[in-house]
Protein backbone atom coordinates (compact mmCIF):
# COMPACT_ATOMS: atom_id res chain seq x y z
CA UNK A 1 1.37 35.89 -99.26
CA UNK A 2 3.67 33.67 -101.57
CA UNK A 3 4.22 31.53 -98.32
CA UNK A 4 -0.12 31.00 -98.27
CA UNK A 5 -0.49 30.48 -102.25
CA UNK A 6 2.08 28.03 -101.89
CA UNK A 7 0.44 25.99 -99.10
CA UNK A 8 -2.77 25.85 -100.87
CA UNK A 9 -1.38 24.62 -103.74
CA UNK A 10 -0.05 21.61 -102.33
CA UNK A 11 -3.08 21.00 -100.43
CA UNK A 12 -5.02 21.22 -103.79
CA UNK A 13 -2.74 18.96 -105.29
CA UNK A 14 -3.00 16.34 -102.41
CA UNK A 15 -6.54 16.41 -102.32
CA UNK A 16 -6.95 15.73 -106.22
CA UNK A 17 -4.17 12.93 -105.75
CA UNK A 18 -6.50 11.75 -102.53
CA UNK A 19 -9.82 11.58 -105.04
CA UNK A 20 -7.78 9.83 -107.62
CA UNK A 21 -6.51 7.30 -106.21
CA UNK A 22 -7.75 3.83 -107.25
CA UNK A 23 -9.02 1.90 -103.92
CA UNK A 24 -7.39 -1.31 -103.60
CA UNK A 25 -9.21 -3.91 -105.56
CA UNK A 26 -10.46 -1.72 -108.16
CA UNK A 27 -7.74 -1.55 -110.42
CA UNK A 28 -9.69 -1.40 -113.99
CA UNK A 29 -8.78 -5.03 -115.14
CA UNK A 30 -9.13 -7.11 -117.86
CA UNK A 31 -11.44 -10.71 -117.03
CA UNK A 32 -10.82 -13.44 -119.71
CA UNK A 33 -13.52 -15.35 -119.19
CA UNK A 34 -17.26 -14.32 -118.12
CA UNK A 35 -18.37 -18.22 -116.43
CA UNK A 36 -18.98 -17.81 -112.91
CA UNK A 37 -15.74 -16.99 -111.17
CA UNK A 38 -15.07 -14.54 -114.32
CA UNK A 39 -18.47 -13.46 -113.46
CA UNK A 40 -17.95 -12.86 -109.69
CA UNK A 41 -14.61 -10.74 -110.29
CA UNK A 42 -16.28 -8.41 -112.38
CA UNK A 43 -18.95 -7.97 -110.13
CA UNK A 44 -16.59 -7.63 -106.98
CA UNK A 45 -14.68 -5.18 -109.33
CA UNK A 46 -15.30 -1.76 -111.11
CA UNK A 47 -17.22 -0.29 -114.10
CA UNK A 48 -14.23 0.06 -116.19
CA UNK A 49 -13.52 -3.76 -116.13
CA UNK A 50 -13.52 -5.59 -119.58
CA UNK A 51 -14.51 -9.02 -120.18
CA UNK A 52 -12.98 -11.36 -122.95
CA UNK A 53 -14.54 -14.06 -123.95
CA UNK A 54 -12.40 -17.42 -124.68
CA UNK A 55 -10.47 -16.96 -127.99
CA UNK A 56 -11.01 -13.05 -128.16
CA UNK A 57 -7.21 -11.00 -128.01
CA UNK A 58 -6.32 -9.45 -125.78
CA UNK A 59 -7.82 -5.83 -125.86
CA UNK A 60 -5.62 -2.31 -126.14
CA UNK A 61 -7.65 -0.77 -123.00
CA UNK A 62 -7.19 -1.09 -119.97
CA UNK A 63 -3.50 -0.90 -121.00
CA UNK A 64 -2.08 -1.27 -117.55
CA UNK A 65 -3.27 -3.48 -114.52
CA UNK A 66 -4.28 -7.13 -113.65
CA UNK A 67 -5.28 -9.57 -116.81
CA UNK A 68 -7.24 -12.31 -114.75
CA UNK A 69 -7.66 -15.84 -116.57
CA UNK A 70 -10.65 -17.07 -116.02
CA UNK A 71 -10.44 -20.26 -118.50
CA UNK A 72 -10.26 -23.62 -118.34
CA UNK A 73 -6.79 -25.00 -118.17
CA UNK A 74 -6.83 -26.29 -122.17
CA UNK A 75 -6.69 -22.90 -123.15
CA UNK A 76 -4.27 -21.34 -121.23
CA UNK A 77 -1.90 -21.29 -124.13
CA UNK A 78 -4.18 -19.55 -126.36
CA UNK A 79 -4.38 -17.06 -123.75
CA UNK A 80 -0.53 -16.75 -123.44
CA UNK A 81 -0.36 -16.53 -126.97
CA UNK A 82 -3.10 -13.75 -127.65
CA UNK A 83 -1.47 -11.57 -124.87
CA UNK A 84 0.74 -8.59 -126.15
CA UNK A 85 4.55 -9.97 -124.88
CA UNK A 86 4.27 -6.22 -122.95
CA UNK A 87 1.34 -7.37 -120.71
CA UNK A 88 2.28 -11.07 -120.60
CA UNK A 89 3.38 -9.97 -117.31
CA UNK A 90 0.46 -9.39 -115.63
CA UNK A 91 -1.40 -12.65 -116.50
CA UNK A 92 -3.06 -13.98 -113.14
CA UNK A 93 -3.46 -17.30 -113.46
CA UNK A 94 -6.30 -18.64 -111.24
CA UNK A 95 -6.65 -22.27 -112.55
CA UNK A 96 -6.20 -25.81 -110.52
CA UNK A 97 -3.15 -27.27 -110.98
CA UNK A 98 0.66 -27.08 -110.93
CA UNK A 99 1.57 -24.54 -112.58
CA UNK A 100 4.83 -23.96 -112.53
CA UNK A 101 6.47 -25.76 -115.33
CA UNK A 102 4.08 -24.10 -117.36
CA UNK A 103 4.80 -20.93 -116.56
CA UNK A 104 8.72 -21.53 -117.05
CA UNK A 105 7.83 -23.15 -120.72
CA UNK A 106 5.70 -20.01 -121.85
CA UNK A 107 8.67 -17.64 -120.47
CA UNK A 108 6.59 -15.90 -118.30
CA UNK A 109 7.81 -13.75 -115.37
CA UNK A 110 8.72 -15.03 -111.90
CA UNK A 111 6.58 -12.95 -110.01
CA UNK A 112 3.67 -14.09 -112.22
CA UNK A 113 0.63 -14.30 -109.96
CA UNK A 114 -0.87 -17.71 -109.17
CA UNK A 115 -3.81 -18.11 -107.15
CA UNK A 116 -5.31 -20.79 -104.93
CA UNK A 117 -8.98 -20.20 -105.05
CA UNK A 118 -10.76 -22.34 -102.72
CA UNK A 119 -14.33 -21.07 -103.32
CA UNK A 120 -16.91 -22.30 -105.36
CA UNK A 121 -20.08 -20.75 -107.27
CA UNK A 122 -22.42 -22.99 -107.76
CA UNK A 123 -24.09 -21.42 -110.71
CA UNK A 124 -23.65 -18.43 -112.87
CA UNK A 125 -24.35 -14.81 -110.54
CA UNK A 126 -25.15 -17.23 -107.58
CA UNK A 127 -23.19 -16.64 -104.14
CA UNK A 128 -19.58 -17.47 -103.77
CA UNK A 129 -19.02 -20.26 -101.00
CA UNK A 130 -16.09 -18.96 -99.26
CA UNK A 131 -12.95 -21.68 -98.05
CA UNK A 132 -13.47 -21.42 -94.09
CA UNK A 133 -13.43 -24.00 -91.97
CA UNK A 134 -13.11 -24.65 -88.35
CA UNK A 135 -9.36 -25.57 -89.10
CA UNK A 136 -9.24 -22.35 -90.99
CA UNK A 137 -11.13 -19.82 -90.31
CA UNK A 138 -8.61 -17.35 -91.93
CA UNK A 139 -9.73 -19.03 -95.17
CA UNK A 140 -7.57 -21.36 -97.56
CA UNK A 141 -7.61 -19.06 -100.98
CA UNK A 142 -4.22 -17.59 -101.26
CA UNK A 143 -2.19 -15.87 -103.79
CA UNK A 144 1.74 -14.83 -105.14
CA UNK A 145 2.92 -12.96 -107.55
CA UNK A 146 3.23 -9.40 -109.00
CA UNK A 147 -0.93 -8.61 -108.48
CA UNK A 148 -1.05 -10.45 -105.15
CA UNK A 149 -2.22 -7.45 -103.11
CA UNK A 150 -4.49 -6.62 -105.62
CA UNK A 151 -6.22 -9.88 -106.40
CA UNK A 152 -6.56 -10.05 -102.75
CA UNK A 153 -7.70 -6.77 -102.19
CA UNK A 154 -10.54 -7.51 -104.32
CA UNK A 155 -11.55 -10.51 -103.55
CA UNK A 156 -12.37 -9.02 -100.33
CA UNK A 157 -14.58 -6.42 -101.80
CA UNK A 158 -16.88 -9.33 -101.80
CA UNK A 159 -16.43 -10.45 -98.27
CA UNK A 160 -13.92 -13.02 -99.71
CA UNK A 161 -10.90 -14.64 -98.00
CA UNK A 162 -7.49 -14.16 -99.44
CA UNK A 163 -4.26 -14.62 -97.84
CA UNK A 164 -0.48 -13.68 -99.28
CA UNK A 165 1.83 -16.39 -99.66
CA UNK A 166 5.45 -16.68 -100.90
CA UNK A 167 8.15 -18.99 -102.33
CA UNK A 168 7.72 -22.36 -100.57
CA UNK A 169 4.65 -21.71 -98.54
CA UNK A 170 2.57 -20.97 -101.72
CA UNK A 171 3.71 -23.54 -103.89
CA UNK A 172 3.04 -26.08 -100.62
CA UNK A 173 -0.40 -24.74 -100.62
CA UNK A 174 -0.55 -25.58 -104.07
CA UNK A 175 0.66 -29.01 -104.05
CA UNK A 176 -2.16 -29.29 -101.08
CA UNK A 177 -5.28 -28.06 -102.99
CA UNK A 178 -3.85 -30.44 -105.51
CA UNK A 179 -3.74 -33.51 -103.65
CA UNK A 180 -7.38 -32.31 -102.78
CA UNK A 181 -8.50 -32.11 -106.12
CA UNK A 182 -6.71 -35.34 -107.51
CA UNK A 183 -7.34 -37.91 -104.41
CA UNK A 184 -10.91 -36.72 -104.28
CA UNK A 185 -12.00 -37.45 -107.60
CA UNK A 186 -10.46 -40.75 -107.75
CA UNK A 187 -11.76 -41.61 -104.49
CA UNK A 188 -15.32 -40.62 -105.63
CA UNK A 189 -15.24 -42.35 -109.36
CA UNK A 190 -13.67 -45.72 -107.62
CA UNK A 191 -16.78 -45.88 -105.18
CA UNK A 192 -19.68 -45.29 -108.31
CA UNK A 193 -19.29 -40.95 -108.21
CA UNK A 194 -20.14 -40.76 -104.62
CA UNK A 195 -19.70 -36.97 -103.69
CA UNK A 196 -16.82 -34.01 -102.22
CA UNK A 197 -18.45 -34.79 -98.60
CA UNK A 198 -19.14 -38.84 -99.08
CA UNK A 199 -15.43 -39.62 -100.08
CA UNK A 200 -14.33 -37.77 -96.78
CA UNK A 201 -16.60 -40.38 -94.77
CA UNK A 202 -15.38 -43.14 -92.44
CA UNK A 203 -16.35 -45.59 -94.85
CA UNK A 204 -13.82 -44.51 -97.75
CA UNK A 205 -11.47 -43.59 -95.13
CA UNK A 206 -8.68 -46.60 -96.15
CA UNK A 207 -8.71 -45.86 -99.66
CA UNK A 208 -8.34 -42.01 -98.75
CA UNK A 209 -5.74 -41.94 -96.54
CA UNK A 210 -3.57 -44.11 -98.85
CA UNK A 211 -3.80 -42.48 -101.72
CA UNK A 212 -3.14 -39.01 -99.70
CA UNK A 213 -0.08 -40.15 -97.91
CA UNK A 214 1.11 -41.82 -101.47
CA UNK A 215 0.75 -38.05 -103.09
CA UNK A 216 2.08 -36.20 -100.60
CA UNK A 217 5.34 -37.89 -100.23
CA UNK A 218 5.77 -38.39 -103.95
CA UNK A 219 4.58 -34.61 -104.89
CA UNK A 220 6.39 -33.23 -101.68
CA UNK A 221 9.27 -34.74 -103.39
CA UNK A 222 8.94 -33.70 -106.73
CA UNK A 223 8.33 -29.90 -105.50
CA UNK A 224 11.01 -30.00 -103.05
CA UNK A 225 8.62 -28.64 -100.10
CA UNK A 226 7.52 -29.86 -96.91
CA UNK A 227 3.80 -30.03 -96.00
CA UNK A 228 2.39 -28.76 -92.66
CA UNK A 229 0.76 -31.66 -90.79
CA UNK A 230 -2.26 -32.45 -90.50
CA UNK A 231 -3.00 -32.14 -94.45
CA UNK A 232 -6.15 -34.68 -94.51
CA UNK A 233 -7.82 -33.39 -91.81
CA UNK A 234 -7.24 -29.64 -93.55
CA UNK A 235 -9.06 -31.45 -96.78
CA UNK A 236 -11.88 -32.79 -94.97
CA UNK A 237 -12.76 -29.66 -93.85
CA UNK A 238 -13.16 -28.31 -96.57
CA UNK A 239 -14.64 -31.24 -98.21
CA UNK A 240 -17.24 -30.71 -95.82
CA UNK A 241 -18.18 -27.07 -96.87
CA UNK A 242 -18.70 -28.55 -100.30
CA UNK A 243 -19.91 -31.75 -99.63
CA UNK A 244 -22.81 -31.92 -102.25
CA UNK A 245 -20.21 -31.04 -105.19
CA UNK A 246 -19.70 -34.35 -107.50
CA UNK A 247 -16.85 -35.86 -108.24
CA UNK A 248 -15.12 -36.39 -112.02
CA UNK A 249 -11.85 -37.40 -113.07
CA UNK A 250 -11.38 -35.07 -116.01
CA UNK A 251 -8.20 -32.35 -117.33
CA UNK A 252 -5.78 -35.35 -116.55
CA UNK A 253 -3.22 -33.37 -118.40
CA UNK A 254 -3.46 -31.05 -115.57
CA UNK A 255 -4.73 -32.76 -112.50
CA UNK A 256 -3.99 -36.71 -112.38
CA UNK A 257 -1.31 -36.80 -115.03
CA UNK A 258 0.82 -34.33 -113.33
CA UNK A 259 1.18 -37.05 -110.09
CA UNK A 260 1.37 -40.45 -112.96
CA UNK A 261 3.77 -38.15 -114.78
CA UNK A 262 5.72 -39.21 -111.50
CA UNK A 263 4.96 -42.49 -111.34
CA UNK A 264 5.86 -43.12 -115.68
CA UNK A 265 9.67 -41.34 -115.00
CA UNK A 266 9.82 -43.72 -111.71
CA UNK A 267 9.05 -46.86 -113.90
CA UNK A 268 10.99 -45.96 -116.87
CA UNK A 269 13.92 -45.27 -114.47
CA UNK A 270 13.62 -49.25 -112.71
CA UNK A 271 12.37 -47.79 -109.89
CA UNK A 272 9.47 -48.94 -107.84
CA UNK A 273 6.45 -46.82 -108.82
CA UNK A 274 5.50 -44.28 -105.56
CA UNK A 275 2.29 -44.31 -106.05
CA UNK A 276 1.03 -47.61 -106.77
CA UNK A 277 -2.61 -46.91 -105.72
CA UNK A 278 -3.10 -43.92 -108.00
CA UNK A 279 -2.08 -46.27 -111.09
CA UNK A 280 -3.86 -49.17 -110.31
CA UNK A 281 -7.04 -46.47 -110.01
CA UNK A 282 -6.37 -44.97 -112.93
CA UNK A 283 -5.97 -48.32 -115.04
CA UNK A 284 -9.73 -49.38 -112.94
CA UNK A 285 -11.24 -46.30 -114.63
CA UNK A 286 -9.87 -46.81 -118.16
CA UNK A 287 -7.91 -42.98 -117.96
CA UNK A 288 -4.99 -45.08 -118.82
């Protein structure tokens, strides 16, 4: 009799574990930011999510899980700073960018997340274009860190992409998406703000590829990472999937002025500047 009690008490107890048990992706979360990839995580998400606007602390509740940032990158230290030290590890930090230095400088964790989102949303609440492409087809959005598995998790609760990177292969895929971001802008403001798609056309082809090959060996260098080949073709692919997107040179702090930041230390060192196309374009649209 003792033997049966027993029994079905630990079958009670694993079936009321079982129940609550939070499915992977729906860890309750707090979303700092409610624009349209703030938006779409919420949605993707559960009930007990809370949204923050920009500027708002950090609430008390949920006091455990994920703390996406969904901000632009000029307020990421506001965000740092209106984090309770306790949950400054589990920021998720799912800006453009290089990130890394700024991570260091705010003395955040190693195994703070990062993630690569290559998606877009054209408007508030509209549908998410995922980043497949023929070259990919496993999708380009990838993440690191200490809510890796979780980001990803939900992120494919809306039929999302989302692969797990590490250590030099994720900050490689960073540098990549950067290049993307960086070349394609100035590519598209040199050439009177033709589009993503247009810069990736035979015409601008020239200007492209120099300006690509210029980055890549300079950032390779300053990240101390190798890229896989075939890293333009990988960017026109995706370029294609959002071809009609326009281009803008803007958050230099963050985007451009990370690669001149290269060039400046180069030139103040008598060295010959790396990448002598990216200054000379950035001088031709007055950002310096």
């Amino acid at each position: 009799m003792l033997r049966y009690v027993s029994l079905l008490a630990l079958l009670l107890t694993s079936t009321v574990e079982a129940f609550s048990a939070v499915a992977p992706g729906t860890t309750p979360s707090i979303i700092v930011g409610g624009g349209r990839i703030g938006s779409l995580l919420k949605e993707i998400g559960t009930d007990e999510d809370v949204i923050v606007k920009r500027g708002e602390p950090i609430p008390s509740e949920p006091s455990s899980g994920p703390i996406y940032v969904c901000t632009r990158n000029d307020v990421l230290v506001d965000v740092v700073a209106a984090t309770p030290e306790s949950r400054r590890g589990d920021l998720c930090f799912l800006q453009n960018g290089m990130l890394g230095d700024f991570i260091a400088d705010q003395g955040l964790p190693d195994d703070t997340t990062q993630c690569l989102l290559y998606l877009a949303v054209p408007s508030l609440g509209a549908p998410p274009i995922d980043g497949i492409t023929e070259l990919n087809p496993e999708g380009l959005t990838c993440v690191t860190g200490k809510w890796a598995k979780e980001l990803s998790a939900r992120l494919r609760r809306g039929n999302l992409k989302c692969n797990l990177k590490d250590g030099d292969d994720f900050y490689a895929a960073a540098l990549e998406k950067h290049i993307f971001i960086c070349a394609t802008n100035v590519i598209g403001q040199l050439n009177g703000g033709v589009s993503f798609g247009q810069v990736y056309s035979d015409k601008y082809a020239a200007e492209r590829n120099t300006l690509i090959d210029e980055m890549i060996a300079a950032g390779s260098k300053r990240v101390g990472v190798t890229l896989q080949p075939g890293t333009a073709d990988r960017l026109a692919a995706y370029a294609a999937s959002v071809a009609d997107f326009p281009t803008g040179v803007k958050e230099f702090e963050w985007r451009n002025g990370w690669f001149y930041d290269i060039s400046r230390e180069a030139i103040e060192a008598g060295e010959d500047d790396p990448m002598p196309f990216h200054t000379e374009a950035l001088k031709k649209l007055g950002v310096l």
